[in-house]
C-alpha atoms as a PDB file:
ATOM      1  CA  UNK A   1       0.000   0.000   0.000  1.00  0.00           C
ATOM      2  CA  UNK A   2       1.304   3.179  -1.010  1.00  0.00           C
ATOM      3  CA  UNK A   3       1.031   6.124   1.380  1.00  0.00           C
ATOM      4  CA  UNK A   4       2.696   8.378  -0.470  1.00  0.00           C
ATOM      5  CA  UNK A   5       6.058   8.438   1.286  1.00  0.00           C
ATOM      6  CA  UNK A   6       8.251   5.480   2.012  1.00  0.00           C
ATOM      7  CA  UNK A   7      10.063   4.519   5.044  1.00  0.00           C
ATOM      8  CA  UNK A   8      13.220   5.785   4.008  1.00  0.00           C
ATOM      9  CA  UNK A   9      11.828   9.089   2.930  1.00  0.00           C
ATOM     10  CA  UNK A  10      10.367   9.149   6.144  1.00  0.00           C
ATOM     11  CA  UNK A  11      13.211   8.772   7.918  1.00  0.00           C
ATOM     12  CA  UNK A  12      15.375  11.729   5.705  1.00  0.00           C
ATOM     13  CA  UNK A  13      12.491  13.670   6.380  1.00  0.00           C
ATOM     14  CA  UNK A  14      12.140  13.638   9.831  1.00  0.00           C
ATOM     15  CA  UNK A  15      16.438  13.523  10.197  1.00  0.00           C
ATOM     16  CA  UNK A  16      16.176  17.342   8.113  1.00  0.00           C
ATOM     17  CA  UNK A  17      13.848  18.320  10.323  1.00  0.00           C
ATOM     18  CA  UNK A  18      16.494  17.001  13.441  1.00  0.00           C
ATOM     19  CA  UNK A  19      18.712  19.319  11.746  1.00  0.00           C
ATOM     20  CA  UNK A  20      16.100  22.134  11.114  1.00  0.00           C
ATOM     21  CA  UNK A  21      15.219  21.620  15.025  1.00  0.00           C
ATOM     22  CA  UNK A  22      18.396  21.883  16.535  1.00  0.00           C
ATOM     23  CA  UNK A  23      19.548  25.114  14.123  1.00  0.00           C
ATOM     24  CA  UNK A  24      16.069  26.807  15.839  1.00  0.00           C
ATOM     25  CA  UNK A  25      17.061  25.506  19.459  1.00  0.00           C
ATOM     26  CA  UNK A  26      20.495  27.392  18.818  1.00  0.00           C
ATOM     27  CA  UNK A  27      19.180  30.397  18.030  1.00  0.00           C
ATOM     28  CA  UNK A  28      16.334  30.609  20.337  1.00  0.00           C
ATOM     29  CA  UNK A  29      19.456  29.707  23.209  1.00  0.00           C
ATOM     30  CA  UNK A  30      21.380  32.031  21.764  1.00  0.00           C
ATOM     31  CA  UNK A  31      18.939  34.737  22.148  1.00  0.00           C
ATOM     32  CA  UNK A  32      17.615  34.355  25.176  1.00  0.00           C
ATOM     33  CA  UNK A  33      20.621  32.530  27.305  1.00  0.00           C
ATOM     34  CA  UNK A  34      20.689  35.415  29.821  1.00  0.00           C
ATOM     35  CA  UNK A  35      18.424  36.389  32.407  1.00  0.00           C
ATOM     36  CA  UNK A  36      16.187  39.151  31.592  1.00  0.00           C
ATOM     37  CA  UNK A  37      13.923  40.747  34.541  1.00  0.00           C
ATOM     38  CA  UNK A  38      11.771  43.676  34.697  1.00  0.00           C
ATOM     39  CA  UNK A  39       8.767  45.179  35.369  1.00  0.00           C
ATOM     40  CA  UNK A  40       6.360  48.239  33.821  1.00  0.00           C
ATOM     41  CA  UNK A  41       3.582  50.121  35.415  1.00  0.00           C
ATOM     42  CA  UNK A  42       0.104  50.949  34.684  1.00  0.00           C
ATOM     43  CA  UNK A  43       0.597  54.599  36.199  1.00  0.00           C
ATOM     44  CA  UNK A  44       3.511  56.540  37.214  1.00  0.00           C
ATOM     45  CA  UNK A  45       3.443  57.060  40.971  1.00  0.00           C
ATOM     46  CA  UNK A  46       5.090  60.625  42.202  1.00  0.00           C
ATOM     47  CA  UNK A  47       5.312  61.157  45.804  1.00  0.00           C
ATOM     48  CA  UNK A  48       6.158  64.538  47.114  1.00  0.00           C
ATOM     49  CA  UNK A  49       9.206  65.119  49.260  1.00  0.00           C
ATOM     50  CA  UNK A  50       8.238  65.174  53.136  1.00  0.00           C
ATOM     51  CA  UNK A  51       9.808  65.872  56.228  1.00  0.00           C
ATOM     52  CA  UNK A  52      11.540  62.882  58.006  1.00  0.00           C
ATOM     53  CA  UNK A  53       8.973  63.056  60.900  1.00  0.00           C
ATOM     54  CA  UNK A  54       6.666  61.748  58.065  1.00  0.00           C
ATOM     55  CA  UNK A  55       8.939  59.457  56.798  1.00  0.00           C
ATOM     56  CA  UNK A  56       6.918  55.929  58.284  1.00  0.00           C
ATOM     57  CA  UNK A  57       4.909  53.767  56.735  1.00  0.00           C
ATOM     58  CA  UNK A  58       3.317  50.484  57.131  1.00  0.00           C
ATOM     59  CA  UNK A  59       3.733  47.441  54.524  1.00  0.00           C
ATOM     60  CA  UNK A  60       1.269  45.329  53.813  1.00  0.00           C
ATOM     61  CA  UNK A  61       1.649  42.243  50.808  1.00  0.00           C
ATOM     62  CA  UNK A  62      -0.723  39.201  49.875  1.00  0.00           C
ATOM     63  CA  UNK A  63      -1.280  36.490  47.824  1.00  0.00           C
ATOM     64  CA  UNK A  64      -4.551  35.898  45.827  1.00  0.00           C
ATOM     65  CA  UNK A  65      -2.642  34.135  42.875  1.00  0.00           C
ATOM     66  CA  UNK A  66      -2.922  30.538  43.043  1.00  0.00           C
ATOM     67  CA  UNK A  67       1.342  29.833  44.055  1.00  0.00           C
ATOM     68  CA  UNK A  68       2.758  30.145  47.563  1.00  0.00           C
ATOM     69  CA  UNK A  69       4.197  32.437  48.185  1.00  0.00           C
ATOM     70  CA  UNK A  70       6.306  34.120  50.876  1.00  0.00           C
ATOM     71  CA  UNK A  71       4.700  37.178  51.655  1.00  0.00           C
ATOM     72  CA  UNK A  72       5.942  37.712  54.563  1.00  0.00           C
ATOM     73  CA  UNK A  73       9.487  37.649  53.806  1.00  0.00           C
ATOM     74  CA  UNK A  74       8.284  39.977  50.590  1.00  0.00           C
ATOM     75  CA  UNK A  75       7.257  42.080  53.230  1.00  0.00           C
ATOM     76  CA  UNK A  76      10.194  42.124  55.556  1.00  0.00           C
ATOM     77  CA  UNK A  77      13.022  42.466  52.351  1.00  0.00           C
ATOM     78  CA  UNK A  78      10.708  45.381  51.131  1.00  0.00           C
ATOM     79  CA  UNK A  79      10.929  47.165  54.914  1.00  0.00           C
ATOM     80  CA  UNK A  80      14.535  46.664  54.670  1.00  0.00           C
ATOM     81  CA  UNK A  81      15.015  48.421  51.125  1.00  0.00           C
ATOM     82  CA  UNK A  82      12.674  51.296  52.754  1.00  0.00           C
ATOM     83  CA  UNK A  83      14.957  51.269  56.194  1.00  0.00           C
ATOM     84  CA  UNK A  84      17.837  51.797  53.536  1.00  0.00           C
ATOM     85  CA  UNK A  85      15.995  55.330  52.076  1.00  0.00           C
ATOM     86  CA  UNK A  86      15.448  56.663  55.777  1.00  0.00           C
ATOM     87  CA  UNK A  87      11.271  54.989  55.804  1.00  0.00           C
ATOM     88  CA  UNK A  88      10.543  53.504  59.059  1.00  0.00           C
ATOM     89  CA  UNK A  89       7.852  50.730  59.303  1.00  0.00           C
ATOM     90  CA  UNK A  90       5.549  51.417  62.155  1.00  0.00           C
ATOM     91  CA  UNK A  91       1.759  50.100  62.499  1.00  0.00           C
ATOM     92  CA  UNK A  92      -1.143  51.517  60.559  1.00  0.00           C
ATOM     93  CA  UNK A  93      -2.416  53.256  63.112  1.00  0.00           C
ATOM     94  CA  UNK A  94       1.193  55.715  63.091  1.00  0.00           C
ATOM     95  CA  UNK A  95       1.369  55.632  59.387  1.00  0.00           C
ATOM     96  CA  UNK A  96       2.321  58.431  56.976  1.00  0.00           C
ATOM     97  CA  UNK A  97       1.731  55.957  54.597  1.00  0.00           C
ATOM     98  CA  UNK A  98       0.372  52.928  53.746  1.00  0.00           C
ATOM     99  CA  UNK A  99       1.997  50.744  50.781  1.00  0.00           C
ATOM    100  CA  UNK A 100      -0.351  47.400  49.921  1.00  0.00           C
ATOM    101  CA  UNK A 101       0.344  45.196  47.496  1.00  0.00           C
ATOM    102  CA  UNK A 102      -1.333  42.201  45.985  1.00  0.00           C
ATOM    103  CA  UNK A 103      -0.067  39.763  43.938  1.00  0.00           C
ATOM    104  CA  UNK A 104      -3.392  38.243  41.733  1.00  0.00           C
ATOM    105  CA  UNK A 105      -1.353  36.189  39.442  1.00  0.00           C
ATOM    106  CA  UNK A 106       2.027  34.600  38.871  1.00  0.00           C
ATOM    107  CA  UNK A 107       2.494  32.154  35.876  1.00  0.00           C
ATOM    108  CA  UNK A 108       3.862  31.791  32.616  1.00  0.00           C
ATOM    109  CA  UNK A 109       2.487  34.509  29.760  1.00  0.00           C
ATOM    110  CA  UNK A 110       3.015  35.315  26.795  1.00  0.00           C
ATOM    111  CA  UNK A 111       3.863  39.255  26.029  1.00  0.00           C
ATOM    112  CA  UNK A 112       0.746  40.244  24.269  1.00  0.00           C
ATOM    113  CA  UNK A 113      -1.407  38.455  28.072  1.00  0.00           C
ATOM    114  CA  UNK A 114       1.330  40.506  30.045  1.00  0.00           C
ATOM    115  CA  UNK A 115       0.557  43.700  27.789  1.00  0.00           C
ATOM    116  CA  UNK A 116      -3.084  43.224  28.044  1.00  0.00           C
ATOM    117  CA  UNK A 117      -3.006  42.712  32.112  1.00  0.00           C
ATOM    118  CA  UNK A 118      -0.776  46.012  32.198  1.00  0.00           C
ATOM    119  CA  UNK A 119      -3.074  48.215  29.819  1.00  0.00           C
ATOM    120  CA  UNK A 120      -6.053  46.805  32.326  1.00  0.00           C
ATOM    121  CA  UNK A 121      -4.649  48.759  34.929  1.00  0.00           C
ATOM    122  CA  UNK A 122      -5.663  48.779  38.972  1.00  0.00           C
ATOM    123  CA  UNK A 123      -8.666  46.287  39.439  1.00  0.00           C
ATOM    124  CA  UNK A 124      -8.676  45.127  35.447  1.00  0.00           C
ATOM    125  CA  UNK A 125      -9.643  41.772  34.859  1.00  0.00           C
ATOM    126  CA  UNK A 126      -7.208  39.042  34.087  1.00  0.00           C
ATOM    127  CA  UNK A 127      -7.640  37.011  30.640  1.00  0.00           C
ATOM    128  CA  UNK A 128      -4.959  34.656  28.799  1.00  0.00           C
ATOM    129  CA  UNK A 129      -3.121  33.805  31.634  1.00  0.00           C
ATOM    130  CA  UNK A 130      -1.140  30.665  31.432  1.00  0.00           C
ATOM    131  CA  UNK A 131      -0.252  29.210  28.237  1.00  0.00           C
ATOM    132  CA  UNK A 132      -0.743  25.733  27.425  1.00  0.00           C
ATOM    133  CA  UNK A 133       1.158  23.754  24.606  1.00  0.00           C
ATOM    134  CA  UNK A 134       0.295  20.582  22.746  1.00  0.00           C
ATOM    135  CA  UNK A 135       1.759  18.614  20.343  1.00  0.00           C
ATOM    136  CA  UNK A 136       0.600  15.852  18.013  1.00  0.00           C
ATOM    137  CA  UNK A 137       1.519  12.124  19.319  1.00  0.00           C
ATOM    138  CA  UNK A 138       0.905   9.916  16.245  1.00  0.00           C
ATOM    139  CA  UNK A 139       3.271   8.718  13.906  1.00  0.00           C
ATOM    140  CA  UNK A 140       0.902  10.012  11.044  1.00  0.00           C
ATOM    141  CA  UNK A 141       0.344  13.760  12.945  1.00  0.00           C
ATOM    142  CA  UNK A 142       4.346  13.354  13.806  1.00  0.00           C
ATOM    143  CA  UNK A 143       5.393  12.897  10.002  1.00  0.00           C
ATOM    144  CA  UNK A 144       2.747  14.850   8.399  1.00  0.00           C
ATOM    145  CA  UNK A 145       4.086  17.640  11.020  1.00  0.00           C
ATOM    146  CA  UNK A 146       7.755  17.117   9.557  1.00  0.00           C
ATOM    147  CA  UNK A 147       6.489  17.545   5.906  1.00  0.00           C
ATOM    148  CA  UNK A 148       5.388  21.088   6.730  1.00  0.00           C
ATOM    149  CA  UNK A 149       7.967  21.919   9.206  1.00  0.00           C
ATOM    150  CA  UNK A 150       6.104  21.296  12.123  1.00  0.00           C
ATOM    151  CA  UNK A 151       8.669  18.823  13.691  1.00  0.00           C
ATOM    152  CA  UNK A 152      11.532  20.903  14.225  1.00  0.00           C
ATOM    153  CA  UNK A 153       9.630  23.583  16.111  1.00  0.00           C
ATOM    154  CA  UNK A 154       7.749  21.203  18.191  1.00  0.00           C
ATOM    155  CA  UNK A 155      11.343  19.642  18.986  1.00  0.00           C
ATOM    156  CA  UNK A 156      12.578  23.320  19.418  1.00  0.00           C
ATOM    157  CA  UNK A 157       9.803  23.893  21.391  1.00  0.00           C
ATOM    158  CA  UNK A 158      10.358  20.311  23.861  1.00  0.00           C
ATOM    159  CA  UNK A 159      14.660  20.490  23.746  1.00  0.00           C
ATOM    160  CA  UNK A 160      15.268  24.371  24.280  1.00  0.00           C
ATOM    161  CA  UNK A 161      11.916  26.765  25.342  1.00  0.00           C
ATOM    162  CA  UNK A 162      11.869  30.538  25.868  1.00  0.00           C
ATOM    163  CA  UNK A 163      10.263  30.626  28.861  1.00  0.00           C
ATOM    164  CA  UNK A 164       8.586  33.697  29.898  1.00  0.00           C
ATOM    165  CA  UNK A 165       6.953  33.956  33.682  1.00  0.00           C
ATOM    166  CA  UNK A 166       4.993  37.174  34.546  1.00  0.00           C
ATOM    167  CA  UNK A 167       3.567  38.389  37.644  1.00  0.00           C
ATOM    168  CA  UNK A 168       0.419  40.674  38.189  1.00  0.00           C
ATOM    169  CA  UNK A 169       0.179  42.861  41.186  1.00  0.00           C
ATOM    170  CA  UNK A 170      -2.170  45.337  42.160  1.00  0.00           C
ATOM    171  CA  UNK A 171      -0.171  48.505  44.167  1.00  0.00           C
ATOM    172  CA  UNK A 172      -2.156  50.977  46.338  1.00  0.00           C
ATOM    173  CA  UNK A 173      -0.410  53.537  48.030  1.00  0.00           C
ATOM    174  CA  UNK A 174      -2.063  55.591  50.937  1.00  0.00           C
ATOM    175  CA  UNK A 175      -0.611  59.023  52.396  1.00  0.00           C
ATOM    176  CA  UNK A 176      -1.968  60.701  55.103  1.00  0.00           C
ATOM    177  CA  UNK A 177      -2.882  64.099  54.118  1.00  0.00           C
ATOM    178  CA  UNK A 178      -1.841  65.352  58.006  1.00  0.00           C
ATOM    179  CA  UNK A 179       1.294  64.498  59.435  1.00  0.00           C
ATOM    180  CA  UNK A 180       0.860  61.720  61.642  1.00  0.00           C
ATOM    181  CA  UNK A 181       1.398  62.838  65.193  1.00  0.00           C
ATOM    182  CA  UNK A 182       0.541  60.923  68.720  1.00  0.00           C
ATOM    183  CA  UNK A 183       0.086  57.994  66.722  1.00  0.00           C
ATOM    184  CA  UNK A 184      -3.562  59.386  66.063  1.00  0.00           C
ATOM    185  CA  UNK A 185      -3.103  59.593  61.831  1.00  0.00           C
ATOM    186  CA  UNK A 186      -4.646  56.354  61.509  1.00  0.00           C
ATOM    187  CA  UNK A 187      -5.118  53.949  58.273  1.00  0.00           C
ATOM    188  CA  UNK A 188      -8.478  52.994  59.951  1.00  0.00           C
ATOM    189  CA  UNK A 189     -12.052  53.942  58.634  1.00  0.00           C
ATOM    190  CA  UNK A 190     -11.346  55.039  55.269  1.00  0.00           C
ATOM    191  CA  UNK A 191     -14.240  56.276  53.424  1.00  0.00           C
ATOM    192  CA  UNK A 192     -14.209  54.196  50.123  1.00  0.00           C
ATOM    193  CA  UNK A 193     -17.267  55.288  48.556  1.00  0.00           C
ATOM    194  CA  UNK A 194     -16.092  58.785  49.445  1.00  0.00           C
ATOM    195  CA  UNK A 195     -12.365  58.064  46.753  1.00  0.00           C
ATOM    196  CA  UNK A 196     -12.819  59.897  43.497  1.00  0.00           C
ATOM    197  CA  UNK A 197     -10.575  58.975  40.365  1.00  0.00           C
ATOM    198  CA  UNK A 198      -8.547  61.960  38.889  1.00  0.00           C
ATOM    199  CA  UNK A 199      -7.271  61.844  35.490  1.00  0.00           C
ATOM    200  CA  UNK A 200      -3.542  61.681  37.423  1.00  0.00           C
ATOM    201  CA  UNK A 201      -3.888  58.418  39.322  1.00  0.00           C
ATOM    202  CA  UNK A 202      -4.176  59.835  42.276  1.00  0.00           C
ATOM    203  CA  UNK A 203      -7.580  59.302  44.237  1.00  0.00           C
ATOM    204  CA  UNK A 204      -8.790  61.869  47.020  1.00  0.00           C
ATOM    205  CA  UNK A 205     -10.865  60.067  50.302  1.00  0.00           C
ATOM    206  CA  UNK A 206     -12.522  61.594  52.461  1.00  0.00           C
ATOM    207  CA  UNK A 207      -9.913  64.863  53.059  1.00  0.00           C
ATOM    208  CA  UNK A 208      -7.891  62.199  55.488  1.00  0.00           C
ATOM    209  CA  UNK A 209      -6.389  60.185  53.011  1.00  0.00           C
ATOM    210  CA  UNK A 210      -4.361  60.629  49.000  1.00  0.00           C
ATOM    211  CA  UNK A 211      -4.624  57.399  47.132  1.00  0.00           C
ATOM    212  CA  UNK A 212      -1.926  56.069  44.518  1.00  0.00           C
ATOM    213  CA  UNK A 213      -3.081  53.132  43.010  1.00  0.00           C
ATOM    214  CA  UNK A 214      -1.234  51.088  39.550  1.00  0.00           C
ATOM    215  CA  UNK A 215      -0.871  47.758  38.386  1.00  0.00           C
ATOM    216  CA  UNK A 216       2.670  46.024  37.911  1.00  0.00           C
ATOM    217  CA  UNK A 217       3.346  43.601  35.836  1.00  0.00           C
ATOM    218  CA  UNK A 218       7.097  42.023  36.384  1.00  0.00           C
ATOM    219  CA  UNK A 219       8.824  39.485  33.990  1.00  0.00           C
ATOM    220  CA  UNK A 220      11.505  36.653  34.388  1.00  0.00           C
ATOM    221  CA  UNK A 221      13.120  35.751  31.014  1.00  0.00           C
ATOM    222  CA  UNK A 222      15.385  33.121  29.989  1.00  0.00           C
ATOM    223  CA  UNK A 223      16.064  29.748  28.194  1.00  0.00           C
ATOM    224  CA  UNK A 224      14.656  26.591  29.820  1.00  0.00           C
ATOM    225  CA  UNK A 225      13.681  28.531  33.196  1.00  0.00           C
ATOM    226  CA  UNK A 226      12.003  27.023  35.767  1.00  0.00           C
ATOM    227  CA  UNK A 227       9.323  28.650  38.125  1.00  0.00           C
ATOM    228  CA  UNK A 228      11.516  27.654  40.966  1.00  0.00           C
ATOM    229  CA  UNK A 229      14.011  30.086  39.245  1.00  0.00           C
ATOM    230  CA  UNK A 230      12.304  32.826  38.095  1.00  0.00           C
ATOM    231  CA  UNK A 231      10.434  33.411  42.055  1.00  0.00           C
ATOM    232  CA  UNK A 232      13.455  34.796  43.322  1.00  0.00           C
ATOM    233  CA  UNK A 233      14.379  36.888  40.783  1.00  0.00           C
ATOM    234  CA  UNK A 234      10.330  38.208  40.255  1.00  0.00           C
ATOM    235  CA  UNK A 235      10.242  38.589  44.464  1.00  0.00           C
ATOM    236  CA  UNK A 236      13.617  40.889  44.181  1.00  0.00           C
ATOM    237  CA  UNK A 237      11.674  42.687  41.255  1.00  0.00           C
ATOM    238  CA  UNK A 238       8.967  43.217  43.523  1.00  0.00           C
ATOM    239  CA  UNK A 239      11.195  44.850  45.928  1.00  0.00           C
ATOM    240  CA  UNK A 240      13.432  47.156  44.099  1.00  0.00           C
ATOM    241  CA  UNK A 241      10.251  48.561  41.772  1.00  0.00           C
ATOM    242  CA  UNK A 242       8.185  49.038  45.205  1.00  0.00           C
ATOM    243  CA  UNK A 243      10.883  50.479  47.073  1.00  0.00           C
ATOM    244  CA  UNK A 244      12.173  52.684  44.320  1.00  0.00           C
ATOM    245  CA  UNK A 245       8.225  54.480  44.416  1.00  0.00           C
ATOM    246  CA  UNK A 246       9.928  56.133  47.443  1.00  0.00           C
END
């Protein structure tokens, strides 16, 4: 029965497409063998310059992404890059101000998901997530797949992957709009029906209380990385973009 190919064309089809496959891997390694990390913001965050009195503020990070994570030793490196800028971390109650931050997803995205989560902003909804791939597992699908090419960049895609993960996090900053004195300044009560939007970013409460609120979305970029990999280097991300707001 003739199927069209024989085995021996078979086999010199799927050996070019060995050859095809490992030329991609190389450049794909070759592009992306270092470690690239970084993050972009929905809206630019400007503080004013305050007196050191004012100079304390209370950190606050969770989790609502479906990973563990460490937030409290988030929390604790991100007091220490503050200590380090003259910011002293005190309870809500003696706040100037109030930095929250909540980490919604963490995963492995493609740019244009990453884009779209960004351009979403503070309190956007999260769509295309994490990226599934799937490959054909017959020999028919297999060698059809080589005829066209397919092959090599499914075996590009198995041997060497660019692996992208991203991280979503939702960033509120509060500021007292008094200076806190007698410990009396107080993150309690806040109005939030009384918090109007401003075409700046910043939000207004109830005359207590300035708002700063942006979405962050931080990548980890490299050859073959793992999520065990890219945590570390997305937590440090966390902490120099947070820390560098003040």
């Amino acid at each position: 029965m003739n199927c069209g190919f024989t085995r021996k064309s078979l086999v010199m089809v799927i050996g070019a497409s060995l050859a095809l496959s490992g030329c991609a891997a190389t450049q794909t390694a070759l592009a992306h063998r270092n470690l690239n990390v970084s993050s972009r913001m929905s809206e630019t965050i400007f503080l004013d310059p305050v007196p050191e009195r004012q100079r304390t503020i209370y950190v606050q990070v969770r989790n609502t992404s479906d990973q563990a994570l460490n937030t409290t030793h988030i929390a604790q490196e991100l007091s220490q890059a503050l200590l380090a800028k003259g910011y002293q971390t005190v309870s809500s109650e003696q706040a100037h101000y109030v930095l929250q931050a909540n980490v919604l997803a963490i995963g492995k995205m493609d740019e244009a998901a990453a884009q779209s989560a960004l351009q979403a902003g503070f309190g956007g909804a999260l769509v295309g997530m994490t990226l599934a791939s799937t490959a054909q597992s017959s020999l028919r699908g297999v060698a059809g797949g080589a005829i066209a090419g397919g092959l090599s960049e499914m075996l590009a895609d198995t041997l060497v992957k660019n692996v992208t993960y991203s991280a979503i996090t939702d960033i509120q900053i509060s500021e007292a709009a008094v200076p806190a004195s007698n410990g009396n300044s107080g993150h309690a009560g806040l109005d939030a029906a009384a918090v109007k939007k401003s075409p700046s970013g910043v939000q207004q409460g109830s005359g207590r209380w300035s708002y700063y609120r942006t979405r962050m979305v931080s990548t980890a970029n490299q050859v073959n990385l793992s999520f065990d990999e890219a945590l570390p280097q997305l937590q440090n991300q966390w902490v120099h973009a947070l820390s560098g707001l003040f």
